[in-house]
N, C-alpha and C. Protein backbone atom coordinates (compact mmCIF):
# COMPACT_ATOMS: atom_id res chain seq x y z
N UNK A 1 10.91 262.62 108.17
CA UNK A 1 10.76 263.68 109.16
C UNK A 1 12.13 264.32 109.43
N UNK A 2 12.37 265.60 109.48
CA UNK A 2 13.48 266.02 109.76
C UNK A 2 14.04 266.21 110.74
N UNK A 3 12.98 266.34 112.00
CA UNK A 3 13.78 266.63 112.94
C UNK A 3 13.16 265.48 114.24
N UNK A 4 14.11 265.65 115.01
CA UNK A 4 13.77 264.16 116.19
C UNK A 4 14.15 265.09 117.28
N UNK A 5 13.39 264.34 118.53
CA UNK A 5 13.79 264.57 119.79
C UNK A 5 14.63 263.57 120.49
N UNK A 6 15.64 264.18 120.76
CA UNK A 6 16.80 262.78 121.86
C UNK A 6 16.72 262.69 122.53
N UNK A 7 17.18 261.66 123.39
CA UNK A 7 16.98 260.70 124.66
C UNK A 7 17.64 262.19 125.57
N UNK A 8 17.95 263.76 125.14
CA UNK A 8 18.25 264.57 125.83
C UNK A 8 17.14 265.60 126.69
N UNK A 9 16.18 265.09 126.11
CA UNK A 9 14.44 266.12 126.42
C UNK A 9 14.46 265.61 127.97
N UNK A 10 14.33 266.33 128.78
CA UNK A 10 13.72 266.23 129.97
C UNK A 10 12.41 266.48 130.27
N UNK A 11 11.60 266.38 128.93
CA UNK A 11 10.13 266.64 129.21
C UNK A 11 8.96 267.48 129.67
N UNK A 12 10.04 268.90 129.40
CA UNK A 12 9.64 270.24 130.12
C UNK A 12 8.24 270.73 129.41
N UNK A 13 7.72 270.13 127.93
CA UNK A 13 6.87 270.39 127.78
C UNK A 13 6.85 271.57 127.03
N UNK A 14 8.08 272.58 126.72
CA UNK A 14 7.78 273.65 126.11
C UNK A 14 7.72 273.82 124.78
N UNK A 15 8.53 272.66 124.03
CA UNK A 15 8.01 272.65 122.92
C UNK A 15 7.06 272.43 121.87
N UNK A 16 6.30 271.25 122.92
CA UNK A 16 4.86 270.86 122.62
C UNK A 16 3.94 272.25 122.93
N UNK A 17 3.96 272.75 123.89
CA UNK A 17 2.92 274.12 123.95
C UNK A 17 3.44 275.21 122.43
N UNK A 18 4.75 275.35 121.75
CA UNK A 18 4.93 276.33 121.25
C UNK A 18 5.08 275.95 119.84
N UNK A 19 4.38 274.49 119.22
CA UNK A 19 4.00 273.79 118.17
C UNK A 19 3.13 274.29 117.86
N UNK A 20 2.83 274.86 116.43
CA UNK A 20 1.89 275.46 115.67
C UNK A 20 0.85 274.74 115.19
N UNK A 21 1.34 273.43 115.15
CA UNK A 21 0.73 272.23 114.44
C UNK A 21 0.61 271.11 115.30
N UNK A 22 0.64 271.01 116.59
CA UNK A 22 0.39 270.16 117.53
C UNK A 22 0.58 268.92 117.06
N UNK A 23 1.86 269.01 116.80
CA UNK A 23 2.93 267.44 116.10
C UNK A 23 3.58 267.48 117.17
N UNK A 24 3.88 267.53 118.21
CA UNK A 24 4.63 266.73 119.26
C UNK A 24 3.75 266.34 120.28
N UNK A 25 3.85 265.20 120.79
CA UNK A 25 3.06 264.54 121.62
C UNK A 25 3.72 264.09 123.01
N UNK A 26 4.08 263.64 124.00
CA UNK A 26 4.31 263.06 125.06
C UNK A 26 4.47 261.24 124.71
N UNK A 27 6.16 261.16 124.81
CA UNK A 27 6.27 259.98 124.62
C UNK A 27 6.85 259.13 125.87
N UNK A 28 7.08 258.19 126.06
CA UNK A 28 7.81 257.34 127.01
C UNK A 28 9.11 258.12 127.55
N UNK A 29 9.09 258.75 128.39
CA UNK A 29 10.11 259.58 129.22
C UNK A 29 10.44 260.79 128.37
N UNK A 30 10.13 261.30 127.45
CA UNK A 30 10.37 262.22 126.31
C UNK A 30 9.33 262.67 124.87
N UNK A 31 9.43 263.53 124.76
CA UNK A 31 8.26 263.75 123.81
C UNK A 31 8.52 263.46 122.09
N UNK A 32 7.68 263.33 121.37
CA UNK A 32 7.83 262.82 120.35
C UNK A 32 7.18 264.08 119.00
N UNK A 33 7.81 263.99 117.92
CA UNK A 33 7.34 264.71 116.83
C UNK A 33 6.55 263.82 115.78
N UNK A 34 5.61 263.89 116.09
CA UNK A 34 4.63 263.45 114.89
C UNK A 34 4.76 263.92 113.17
N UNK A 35 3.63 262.95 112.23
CA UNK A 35 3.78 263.56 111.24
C UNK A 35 3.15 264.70 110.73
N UNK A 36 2.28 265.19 111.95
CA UNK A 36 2.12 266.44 111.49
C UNK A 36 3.40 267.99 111.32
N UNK A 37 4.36 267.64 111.62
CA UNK A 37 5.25 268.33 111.57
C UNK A 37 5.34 269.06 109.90
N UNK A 38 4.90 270.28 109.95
CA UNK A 38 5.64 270.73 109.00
C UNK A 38 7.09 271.62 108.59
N UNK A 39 8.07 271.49 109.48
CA UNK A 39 9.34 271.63 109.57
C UNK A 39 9.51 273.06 109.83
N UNK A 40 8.76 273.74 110.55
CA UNK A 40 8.73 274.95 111.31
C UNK A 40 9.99 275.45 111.55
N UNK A 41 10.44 274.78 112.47
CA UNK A 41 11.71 274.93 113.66
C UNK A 41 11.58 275.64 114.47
N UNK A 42 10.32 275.76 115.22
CA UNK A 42 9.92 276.84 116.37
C UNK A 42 10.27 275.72 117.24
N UNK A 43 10.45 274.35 117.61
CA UNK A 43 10.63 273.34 118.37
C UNK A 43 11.93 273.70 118.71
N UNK A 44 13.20 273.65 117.94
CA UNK A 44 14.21 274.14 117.67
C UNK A 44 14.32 275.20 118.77
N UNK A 45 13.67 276.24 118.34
CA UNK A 45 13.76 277.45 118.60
C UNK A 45 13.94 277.39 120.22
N UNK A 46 12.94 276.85 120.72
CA UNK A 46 12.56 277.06 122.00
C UNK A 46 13.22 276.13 123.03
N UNK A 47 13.30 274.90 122.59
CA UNK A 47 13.97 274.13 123.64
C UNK A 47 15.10 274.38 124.41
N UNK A 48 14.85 274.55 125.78
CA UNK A 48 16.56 275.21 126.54
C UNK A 48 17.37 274.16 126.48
N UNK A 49 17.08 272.70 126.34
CA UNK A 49 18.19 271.69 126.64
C UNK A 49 18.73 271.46 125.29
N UNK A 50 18.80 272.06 124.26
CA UNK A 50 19.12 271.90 122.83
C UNK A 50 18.82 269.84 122.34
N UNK A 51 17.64 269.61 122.58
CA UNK A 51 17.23 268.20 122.67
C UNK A 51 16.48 267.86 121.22
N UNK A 52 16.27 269.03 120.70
CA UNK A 52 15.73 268.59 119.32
C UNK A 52 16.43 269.08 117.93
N UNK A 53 16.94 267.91 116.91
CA UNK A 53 17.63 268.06 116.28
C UNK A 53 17.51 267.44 115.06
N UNK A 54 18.35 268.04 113.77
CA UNK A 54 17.76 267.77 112.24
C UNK A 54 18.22 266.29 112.33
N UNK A 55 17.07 265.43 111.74
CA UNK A 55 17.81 264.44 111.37
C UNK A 55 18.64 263.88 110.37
């Protein structure tokens, strides 16, 4: 998977709504990218806390 979310997500939720492919899910204090990810980078795109990143 290329890209991960860090212990920096505050859980605002906006990148999960603006997933094309409804690969991020709600994880334990932070949300998570599944394997449905097909390496978009609209996750990227959108996050204001810059929390998601290539791995």
């Amino acid at each position: 998977m290329p890209y991960v979310i860090t212990d920096e997500c505050v859980a605002c939720g906006t990148c999960m709504e603006e997933c094309p492919n409804d690969a991020i899910v709600e994880g334990e204090g932070k949300y998570e990218i599944t394997d449905e990810c097909t390496e978009c980078g609209t996750c990227i795109d959108v996050c204001p806390v810059g929390a998601i990143v290539e791995e």
